[in-house]
N, C-alpha and C. Protein backbone atom coordinates (compact mmCIF):
# COMPACT_ATOMS: atom_id res chain seq x y z
N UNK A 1 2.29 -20.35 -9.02
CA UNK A 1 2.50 -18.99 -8.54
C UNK A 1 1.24 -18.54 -7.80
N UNK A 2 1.96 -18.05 -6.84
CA UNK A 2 0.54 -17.80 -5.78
C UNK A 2 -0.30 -15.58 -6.57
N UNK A 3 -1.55 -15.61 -6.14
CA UNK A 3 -1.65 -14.29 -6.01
C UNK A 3 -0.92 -13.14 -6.28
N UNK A 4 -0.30 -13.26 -5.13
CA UNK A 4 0.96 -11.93 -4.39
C UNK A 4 1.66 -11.64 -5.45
N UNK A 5 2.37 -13.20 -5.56
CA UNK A 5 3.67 -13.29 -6.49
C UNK A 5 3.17 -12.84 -8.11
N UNK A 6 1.87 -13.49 -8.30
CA UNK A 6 1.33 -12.70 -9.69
C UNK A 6 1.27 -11.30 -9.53
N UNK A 7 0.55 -10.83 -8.45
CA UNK A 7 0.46 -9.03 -8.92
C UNK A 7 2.35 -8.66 -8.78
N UNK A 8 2.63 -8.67 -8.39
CA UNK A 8 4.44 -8.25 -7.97
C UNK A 8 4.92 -8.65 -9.74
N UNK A 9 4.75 -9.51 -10.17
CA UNK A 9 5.41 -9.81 -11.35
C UNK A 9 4.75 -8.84 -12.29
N UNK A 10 3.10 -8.53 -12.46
CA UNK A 10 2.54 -7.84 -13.25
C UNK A 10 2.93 -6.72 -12.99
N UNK A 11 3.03 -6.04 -11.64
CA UNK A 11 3.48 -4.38 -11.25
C UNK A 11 5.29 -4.35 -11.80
N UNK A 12 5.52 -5.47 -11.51
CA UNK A 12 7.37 -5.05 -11.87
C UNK A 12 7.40 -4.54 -13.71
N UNK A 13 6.19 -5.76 -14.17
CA UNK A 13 5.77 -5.17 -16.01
C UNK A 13 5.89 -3.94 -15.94
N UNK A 14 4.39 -3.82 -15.18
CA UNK A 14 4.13 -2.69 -15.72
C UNK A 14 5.18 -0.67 -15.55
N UNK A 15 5.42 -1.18 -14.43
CA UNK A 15 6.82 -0.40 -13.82
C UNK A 15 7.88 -0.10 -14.92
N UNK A 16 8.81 -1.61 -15.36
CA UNK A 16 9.69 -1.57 -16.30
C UNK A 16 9.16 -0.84 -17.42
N UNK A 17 7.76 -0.62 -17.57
CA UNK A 17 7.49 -0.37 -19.67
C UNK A 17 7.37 1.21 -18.88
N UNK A 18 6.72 1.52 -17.88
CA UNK A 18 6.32 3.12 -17.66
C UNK A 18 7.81 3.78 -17.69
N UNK A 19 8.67 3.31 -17.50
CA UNK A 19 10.06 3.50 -16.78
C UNK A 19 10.83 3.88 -18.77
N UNK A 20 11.01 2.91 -19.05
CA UNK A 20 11.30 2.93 -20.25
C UNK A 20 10.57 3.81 -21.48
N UNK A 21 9.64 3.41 -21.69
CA UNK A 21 8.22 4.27 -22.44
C UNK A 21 8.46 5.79 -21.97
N UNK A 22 8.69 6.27 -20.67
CA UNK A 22 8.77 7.80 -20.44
C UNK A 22 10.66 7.87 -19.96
N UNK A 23 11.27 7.60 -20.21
CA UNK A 23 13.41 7.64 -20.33
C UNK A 23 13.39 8.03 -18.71
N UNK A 24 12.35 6.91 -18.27
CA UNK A 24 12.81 7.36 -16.34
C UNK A 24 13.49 6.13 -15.64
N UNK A 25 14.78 5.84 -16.96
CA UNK A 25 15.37 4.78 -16.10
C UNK A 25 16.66 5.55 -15.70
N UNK A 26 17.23 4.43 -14.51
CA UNK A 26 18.27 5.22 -13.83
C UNK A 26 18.10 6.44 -12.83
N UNK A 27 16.96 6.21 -12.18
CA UNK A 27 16.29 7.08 -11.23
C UNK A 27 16.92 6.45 -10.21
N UNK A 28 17.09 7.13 -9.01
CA UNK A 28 17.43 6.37 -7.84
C UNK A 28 16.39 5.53 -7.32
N UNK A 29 16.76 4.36 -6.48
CA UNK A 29 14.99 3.89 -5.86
C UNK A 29 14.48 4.62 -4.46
N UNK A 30 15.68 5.33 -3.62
CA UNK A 30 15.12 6.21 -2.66
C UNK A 30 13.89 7.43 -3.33
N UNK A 31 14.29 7.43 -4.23
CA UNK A 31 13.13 8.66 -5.33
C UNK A 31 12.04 7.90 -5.66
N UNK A 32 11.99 6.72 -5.91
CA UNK A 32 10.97 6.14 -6.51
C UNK A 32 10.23 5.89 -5.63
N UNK A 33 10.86 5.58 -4.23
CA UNK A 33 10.46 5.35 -3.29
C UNK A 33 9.54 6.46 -2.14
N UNK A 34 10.46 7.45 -2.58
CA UNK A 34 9.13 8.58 -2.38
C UNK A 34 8.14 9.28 -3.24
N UNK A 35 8.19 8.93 -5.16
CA UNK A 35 7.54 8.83 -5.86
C UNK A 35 6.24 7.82 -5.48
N UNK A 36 6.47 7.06 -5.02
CA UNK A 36 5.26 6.06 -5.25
C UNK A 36 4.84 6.21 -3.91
N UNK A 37 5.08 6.33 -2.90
CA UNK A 37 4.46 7.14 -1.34
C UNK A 37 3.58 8.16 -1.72
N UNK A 38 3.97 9.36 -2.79
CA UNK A 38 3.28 10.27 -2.60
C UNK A 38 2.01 10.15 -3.77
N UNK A 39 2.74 8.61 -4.37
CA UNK A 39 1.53 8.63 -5.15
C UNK A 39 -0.03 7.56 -4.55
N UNK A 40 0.35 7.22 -3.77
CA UNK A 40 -0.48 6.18 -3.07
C UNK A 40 -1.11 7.36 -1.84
N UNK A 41 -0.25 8.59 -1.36
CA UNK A 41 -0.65 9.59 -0.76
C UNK A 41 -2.23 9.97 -1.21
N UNK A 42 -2.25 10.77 -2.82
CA UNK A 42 -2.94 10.72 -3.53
C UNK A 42 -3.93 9.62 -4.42
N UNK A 43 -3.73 8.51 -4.07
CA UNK A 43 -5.01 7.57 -4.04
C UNK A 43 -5.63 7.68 -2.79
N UNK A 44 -5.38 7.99 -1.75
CA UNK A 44 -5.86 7.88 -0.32
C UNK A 44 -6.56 8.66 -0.54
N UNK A 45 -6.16 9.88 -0.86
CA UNK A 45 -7.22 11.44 -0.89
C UNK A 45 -8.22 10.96 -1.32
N UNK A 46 -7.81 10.13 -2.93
CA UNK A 46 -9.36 10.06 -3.57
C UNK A 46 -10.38 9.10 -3.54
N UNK A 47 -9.78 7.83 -2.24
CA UNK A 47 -10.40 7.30 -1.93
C UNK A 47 -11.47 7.71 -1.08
N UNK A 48 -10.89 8.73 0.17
CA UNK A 48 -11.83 9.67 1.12
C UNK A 48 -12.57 10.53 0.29
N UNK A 49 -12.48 11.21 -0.78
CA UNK A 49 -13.22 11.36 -1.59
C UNK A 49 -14.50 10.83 -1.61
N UNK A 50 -14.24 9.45 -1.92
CA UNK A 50 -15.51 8.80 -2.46
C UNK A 50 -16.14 7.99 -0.60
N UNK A 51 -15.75 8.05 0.76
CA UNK A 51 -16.30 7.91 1.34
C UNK A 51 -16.69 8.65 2.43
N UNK A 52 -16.61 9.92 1.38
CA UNK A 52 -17.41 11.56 2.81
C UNK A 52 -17.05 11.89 3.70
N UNK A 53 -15.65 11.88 3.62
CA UNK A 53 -14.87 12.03 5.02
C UNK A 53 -14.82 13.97 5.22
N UNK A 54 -15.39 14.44 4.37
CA UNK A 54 -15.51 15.70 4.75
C UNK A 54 -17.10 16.07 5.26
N UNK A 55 -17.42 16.20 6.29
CA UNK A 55 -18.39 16.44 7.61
C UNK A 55 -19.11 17.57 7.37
N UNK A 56 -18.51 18.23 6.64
CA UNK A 56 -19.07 19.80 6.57
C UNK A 56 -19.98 19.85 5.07
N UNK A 57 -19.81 18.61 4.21
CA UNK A 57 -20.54 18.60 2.93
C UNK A 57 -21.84 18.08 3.28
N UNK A 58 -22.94 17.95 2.58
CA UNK A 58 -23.96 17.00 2.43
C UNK A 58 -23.46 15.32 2.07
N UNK A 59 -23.70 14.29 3.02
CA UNK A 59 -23.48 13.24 2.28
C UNK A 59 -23.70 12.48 0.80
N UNK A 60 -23.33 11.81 0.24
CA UNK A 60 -23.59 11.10 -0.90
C UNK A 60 -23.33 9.32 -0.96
N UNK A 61 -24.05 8.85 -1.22
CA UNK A 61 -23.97 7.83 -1.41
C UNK A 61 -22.55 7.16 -1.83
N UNK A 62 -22.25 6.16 -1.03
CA UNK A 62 -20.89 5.49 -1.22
C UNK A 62 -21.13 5.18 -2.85
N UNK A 63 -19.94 5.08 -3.22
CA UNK A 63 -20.29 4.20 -4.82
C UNK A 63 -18.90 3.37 -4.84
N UNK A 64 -19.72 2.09 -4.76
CA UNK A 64 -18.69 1.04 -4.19
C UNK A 64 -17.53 0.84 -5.23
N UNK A 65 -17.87 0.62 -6.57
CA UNK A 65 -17.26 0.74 -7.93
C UNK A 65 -16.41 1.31 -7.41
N UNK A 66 -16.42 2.39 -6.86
CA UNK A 66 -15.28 3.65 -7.78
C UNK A 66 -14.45 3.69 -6.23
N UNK A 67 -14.96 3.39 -4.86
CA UNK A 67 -14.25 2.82 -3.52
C UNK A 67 -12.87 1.86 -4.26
N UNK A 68 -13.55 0.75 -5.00
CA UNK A 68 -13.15 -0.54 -5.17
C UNK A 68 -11.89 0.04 -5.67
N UNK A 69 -12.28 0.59 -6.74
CA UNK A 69 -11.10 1.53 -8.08
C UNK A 69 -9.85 2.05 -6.81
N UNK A 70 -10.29 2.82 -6.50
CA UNK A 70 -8.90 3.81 -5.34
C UNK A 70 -8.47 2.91 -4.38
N UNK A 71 -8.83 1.61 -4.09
CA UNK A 71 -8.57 0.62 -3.18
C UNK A 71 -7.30 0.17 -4.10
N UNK A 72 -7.88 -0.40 -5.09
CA UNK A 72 -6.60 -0.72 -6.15
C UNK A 72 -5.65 0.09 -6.47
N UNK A 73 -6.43 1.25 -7.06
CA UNK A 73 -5.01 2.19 -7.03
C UNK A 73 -4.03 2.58 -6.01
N UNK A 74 -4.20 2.24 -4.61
CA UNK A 74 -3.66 2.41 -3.86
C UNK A 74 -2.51 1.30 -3.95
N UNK A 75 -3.01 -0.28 -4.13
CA UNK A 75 -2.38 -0.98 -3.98
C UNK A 75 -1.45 -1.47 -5.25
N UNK A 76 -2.05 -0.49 -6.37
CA UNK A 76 -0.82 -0.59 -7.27
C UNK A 76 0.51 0.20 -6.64
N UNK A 77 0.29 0.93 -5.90
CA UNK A 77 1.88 2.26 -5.12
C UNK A 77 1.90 1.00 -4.18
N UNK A 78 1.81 0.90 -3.56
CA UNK A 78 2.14 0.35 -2.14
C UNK A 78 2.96 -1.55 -3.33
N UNK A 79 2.46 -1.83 -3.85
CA UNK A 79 3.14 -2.93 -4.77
C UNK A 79 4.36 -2.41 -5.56
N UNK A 80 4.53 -0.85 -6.16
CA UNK A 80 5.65 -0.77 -6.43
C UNK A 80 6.86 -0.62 -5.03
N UNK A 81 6.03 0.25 -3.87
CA UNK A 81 6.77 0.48 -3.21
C UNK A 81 7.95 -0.97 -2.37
N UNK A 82 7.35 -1.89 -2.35
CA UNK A 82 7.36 -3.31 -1.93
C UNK A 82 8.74 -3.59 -2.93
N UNK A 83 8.22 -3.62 -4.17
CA UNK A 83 9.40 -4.06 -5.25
C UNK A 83 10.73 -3.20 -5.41
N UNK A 84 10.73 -1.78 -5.31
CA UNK A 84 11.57 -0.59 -5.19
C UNK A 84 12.01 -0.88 -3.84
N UNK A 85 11.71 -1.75 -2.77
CA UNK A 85 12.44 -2.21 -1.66
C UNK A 85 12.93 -3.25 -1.46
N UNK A 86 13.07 -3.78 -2.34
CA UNK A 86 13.20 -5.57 -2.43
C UNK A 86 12.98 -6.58 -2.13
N UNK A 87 11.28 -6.15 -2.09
CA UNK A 87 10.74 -7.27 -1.10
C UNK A 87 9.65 -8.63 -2.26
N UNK A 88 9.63 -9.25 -1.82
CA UNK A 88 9.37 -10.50 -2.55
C UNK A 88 8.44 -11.00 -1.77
N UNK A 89 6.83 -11.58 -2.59
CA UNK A 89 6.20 -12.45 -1.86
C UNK A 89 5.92 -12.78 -1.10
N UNK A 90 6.98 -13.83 -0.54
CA UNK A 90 7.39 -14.28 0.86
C UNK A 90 8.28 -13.78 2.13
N UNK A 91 8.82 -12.85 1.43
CA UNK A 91 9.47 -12.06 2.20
C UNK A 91 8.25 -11.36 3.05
N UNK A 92 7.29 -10.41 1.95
CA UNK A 92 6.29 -9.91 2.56
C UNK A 92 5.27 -10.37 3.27
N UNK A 93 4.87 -11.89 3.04
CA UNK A 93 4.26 -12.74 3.64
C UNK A 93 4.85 -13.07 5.55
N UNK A 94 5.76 -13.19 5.42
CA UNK A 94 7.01 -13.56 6.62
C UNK A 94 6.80 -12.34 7.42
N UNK A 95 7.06 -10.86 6.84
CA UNK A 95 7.07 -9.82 7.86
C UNK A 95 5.25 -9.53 8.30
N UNK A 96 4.45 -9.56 7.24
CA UNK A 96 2.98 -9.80 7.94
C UNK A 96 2.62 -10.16 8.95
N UNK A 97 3.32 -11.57 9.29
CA UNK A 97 2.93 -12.39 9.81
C UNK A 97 3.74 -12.08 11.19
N UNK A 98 5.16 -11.78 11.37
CA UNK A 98 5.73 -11.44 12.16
C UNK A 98 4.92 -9.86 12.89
N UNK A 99 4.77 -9.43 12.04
CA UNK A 99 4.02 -7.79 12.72
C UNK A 99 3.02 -8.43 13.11
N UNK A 100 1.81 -8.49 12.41
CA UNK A 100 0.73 -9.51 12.76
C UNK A 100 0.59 -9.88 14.45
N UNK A 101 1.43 -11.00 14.14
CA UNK A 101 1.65 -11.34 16.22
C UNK A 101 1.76 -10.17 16.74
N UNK A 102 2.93 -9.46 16.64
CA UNK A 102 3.13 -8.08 17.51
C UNK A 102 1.84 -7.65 17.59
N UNK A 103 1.23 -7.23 16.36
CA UNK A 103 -0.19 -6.11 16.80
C UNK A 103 -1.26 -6.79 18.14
N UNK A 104 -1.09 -8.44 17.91
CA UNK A 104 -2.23 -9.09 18.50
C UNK A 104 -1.74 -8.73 20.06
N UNK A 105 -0.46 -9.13 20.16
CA UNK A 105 0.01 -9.21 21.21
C UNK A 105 0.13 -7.38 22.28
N UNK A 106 0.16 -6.90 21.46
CA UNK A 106 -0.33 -5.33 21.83
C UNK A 106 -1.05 -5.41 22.44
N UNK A 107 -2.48 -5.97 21.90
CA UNK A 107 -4.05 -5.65 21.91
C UNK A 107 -4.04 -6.76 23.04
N UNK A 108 -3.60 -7.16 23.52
CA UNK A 108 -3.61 -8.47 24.78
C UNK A 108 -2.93 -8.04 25.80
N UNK A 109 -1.79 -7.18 25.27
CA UNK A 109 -1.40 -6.97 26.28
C UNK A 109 0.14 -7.79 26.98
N UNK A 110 0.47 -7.97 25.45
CA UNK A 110 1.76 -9.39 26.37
C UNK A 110 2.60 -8.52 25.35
N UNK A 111 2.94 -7.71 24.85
CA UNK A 111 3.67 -7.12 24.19
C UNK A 111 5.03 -6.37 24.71
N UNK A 112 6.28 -6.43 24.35
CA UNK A 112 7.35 -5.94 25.02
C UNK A 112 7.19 -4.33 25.03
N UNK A 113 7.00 -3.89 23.85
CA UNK A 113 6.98 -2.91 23.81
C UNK A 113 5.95 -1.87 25.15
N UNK A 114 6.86 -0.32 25.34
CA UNK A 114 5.80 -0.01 26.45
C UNK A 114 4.71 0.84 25.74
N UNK A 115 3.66 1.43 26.76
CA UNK A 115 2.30 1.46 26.02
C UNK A 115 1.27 0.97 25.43
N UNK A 116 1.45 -0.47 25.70
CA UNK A 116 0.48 -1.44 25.30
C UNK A 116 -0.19 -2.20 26.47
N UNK A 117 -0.21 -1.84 27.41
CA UNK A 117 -0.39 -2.56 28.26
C UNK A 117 -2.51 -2.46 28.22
N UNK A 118 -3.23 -4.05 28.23
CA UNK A 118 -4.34 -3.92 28.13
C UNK A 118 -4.55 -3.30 29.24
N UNK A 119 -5.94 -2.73 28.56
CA UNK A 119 -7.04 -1.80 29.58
C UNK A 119 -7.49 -2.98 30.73
């Protein structure tokens, strides 16, 4: 079992016991699906939090620890969101890789889409 496929199996755990443990089964997944958006919403905040994205404060020293922390927490939402869509591993691996090209191909300039055309 690769990585991916380990965290996806550990988040589906941990998902099923939160789900059960608090009687939030039988939720729709369009809900969960904007449950866990707005909760990865709110890791974002508190990631900018911790890297001073407000201009008008005195700076503070990054503190990489706690960056690292909201990096993860982010990617615990964005891992349920993946599973609450039915996406798998390789599935997600496959569309990466497919977007992936697209972006490169943007940035080059060979892209179908309009508005990409290189500078």
């Amino acid at each position: 079992m690769d990585r991916l496929e380990e965290m996806l199996d550990i988040q589906r755990s941990l998902n099923e016991r939160i789900k059960e443990k608090r009687g939030l089964q039988g939720i729709d997944r369009t809900v969960w699906l904007q449950r866990y958006a707005l909760a990865m919403l709110s890791e974002t905040a508190e990631m900018l939090d911790e890297v001073n994205f407000k201009w008008w404060k005195n700076p503070k020293p990054v503190d990489d620890a706690a960056l690292k922390e909201e990096l993860v927490d982010i990617l615990h939402f964005f891992l349920s969101m993946c599973l609450a869509a039915g996406m798998d591993a390789e599935e997600m691996y496959r569309i990466y890789l497919e977007k992936n090209r697209e972006n490169v191909a943007r940035q080059e300039g060979r892209s179908e889409k309009p508005g990409y055309a290189a500078p």
